[in-house]
C-alpha atoms as a PDB file:
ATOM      1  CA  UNK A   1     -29.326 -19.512   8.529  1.00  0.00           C
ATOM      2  CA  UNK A   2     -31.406 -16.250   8.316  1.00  0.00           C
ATOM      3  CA  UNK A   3     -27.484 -14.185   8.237  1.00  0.00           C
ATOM      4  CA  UNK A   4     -26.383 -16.228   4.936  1.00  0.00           C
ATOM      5  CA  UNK A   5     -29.694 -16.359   3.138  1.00  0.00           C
ATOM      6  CA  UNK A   6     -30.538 -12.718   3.595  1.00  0.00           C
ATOM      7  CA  UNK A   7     -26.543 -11.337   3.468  1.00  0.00           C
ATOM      8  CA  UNK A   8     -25.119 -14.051   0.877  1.00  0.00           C
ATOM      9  CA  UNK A   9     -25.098 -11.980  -2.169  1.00  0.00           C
ATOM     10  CA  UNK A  10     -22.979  -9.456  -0.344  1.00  0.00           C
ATOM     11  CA  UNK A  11     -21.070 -12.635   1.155  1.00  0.00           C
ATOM     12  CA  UNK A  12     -20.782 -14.260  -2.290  1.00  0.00           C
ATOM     13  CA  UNK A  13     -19.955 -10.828  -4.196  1.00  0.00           C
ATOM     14  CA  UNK A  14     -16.849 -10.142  -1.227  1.00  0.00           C
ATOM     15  CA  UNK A  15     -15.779 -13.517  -2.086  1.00  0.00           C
ATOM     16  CA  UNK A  16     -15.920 -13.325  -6.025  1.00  0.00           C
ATOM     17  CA  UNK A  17     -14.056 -10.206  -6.216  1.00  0.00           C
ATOM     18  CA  UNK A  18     -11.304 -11.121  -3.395  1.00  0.00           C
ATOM     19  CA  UNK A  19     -10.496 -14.876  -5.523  1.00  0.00           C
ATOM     20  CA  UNK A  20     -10.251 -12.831  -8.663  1.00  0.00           C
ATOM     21  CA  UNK A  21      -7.828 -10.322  -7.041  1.00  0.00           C
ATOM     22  CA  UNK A  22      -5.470 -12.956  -5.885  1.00  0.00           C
ATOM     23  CA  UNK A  23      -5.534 -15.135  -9.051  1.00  0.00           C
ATOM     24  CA  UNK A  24      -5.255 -12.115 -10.994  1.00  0.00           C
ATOM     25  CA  UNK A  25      -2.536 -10.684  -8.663  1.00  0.00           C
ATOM     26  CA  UNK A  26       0.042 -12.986 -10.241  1.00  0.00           C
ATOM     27  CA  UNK A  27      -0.561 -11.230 -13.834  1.00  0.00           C
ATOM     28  CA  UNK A  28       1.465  -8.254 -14.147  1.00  0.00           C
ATOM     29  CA  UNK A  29      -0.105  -5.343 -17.069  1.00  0.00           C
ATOM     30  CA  UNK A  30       2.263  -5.126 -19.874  1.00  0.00           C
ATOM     31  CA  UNK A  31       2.812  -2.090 -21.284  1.00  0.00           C
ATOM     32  CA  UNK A  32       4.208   1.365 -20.567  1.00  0.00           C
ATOM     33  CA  UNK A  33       4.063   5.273 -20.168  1.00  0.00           C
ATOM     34  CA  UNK A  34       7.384   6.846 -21.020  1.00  0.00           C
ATOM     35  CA  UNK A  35      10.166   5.024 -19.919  1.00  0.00           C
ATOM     36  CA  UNK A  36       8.588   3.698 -17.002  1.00  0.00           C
ATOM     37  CA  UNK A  37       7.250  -0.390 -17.294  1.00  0.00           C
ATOM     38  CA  UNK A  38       3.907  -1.223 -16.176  1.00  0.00           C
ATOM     39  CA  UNK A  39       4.947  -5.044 -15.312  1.00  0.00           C
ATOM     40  CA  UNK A  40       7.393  -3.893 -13.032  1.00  0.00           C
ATOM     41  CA  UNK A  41       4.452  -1.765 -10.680  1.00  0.00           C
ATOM     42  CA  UNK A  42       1.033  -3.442 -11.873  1.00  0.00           C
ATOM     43  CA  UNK A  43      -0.904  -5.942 -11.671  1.00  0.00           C
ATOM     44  CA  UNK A  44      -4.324  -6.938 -12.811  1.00  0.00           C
ATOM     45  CA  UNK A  45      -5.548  -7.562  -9.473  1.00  0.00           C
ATOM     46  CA  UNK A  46      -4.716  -4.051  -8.746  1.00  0.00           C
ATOM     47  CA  UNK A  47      -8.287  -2.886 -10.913  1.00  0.00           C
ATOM     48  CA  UNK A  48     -10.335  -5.828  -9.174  1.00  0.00           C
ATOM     49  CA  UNK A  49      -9.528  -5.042  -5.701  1.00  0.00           C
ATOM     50  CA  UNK A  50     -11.050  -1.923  -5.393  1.00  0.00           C
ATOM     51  CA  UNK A  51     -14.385  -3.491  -6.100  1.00  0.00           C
ATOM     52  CA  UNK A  52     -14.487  -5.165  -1.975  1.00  0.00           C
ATOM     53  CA  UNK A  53     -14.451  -1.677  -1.025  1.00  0.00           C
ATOM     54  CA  UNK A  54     -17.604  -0.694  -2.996  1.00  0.00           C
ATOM     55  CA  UNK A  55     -19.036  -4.568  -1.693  1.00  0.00           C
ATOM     56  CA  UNK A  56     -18.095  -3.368   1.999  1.00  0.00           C
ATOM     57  CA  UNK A  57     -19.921   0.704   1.754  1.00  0.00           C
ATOM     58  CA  UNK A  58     -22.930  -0.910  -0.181  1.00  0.00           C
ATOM     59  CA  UNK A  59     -23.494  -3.661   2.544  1.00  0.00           C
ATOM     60  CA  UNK A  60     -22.456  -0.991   5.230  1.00  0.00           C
ATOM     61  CA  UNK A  61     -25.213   1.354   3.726  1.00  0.00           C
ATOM     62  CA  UNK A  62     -28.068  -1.117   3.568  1.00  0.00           C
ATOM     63  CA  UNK A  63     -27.734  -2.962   6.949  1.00  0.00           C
ATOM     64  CA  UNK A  64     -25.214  -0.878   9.228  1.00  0.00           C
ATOM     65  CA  UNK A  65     -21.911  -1.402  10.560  1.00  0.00           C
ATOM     66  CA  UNK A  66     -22.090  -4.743  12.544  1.00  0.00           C
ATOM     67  CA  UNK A  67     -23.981  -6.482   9.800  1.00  0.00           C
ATOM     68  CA  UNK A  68     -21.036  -5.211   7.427  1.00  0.00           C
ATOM     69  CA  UNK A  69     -18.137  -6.381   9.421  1.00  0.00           C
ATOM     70  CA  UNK A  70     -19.872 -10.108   9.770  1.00  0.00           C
ATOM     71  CA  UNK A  71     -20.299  -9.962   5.791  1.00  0.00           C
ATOM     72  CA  UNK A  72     -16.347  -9.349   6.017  1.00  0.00           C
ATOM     73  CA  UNK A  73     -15.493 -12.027   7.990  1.00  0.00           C
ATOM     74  CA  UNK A  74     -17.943 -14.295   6.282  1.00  0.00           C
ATOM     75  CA  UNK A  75     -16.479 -13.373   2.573  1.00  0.00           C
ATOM     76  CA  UNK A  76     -13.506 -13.159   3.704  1.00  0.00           C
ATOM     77  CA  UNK A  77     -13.175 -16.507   5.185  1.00  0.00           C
ATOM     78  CA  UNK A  78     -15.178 -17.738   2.024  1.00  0.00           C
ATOM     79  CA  UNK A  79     -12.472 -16.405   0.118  1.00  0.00           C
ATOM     80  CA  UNK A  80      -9.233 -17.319   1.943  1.00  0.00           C
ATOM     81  CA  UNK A  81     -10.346 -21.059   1.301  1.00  0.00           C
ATOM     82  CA  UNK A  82     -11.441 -20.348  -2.125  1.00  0.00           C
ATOM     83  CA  UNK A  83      -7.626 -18.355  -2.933  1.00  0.00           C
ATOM     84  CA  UNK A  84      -5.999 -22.040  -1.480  1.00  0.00           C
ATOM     85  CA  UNK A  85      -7.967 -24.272  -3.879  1.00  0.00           C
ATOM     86  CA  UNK A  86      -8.329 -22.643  -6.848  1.00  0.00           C
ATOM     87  CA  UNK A  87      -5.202 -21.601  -8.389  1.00  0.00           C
ATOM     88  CA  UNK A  88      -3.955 -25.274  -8.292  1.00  0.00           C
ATOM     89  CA  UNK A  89      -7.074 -26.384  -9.971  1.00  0.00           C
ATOM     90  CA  UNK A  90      -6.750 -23.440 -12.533  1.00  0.00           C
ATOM     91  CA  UNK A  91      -3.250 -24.894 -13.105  1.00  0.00           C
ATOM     92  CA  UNK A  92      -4.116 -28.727 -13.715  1.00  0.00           C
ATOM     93  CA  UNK A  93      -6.519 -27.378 -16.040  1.00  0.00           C
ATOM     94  CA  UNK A  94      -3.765 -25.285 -17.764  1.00  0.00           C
ATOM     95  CA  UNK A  95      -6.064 -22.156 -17.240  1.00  0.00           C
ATOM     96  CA  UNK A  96      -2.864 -20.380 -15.142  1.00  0.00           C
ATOM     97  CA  UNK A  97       0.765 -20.815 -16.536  1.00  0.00           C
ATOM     98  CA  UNK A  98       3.153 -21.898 -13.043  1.00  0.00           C
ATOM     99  CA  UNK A  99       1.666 -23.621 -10.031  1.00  0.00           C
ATOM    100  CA  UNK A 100       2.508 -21.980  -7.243  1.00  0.00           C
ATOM    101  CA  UNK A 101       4.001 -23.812  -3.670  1.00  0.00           C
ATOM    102  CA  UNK A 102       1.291 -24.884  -1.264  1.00  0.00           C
ATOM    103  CA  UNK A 103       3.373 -23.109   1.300  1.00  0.00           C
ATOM    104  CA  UNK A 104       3.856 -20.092  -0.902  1.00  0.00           C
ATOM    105  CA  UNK A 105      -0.358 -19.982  -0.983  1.00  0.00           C
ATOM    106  CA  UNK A 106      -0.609 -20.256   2.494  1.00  0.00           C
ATOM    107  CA  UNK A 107       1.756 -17.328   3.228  1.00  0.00           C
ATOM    108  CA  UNK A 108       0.252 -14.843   0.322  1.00  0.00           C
ATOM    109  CA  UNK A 109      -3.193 -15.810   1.761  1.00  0.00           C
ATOM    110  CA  UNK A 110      -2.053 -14.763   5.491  1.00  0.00           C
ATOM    111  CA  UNK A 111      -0.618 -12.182   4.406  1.00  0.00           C
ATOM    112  CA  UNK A 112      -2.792 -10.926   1.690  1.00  0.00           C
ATOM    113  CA  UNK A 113      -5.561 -11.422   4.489  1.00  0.00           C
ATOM    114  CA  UNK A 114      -4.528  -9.425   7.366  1.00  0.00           C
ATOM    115  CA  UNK A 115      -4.565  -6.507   4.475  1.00  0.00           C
ATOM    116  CA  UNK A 116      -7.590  -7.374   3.695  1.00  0.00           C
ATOM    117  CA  UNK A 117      -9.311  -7.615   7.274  1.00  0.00           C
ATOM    118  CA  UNK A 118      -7.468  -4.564   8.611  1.00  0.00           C
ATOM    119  CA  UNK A 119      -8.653  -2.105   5.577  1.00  0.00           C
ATOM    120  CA  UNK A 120     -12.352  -3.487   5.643  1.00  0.00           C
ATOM    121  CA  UNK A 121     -12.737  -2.971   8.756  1.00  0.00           C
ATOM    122  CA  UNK A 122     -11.224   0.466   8.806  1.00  0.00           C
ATOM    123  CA  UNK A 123     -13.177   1.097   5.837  1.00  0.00           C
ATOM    124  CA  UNK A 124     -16.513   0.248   8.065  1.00  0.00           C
ATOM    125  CA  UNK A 125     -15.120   2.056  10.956  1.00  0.00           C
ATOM    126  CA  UNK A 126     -14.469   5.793   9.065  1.00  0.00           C
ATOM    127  CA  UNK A 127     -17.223   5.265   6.505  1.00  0.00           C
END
């Protein structure tokens, strides 16, 4: 109880700004320089990402590394549950255009969490 009162704004902020990522990964930037498209390279997610990094070295700064790597477990198992439920309930609400496959969620989610796990905790590791 003392870990998620004390850590839960780091917890909560990993969380927020992993959700946002995913939702947003499905959004590509329209646009482009020279003859290059953005859609076909970018994504919005790509500019909210970076902000779990800055989540991770602040929390790594304050309370060390061990504290660090529990508030990436914590937010990011906050966050894998979050990136199953949500987009389907942005959908019904008409907030996100397509619904994607339950089975298509669970696979980006894996997947989009080992990537996750393995550069935080590098990130805690070298920093």
């Amino acid at each position: 109880m003392i870990f998620l009162s004390r850590y839960l704004p780091f917890v909560a902020a990993m969380a927020l700004v992993v959700v946002a990522s995913n939702i947003l990964v499905q959004f590509p930037m329209q646009g482009a320089i020279g003859g290059l498209s953005l859609a076909d390279i970018l994504t919005w997610g790509a500019f909210t990402y970076p902000f779990s990094f800055l989540v991770t070295d602040l929390a790594n700064r304050r309370y060390g590394p061990a504290v660090a790597r529990r508030i990436v477990f914590v937010g990011f198992m906050t966050a894998g549950v979050c990136s199953i439920v949500i987009p389907p309930l942005l959908f019904r609400h008409g907030l996100i255009e397509f619904e994607t496959a339950a089975d298509r969620l669970v696979r980006i989610a894996a997947a989009s969490g080992a990537a996750f796990l393995t550069a935080q905790l590098l990130d805690v590791t070298v920093f």
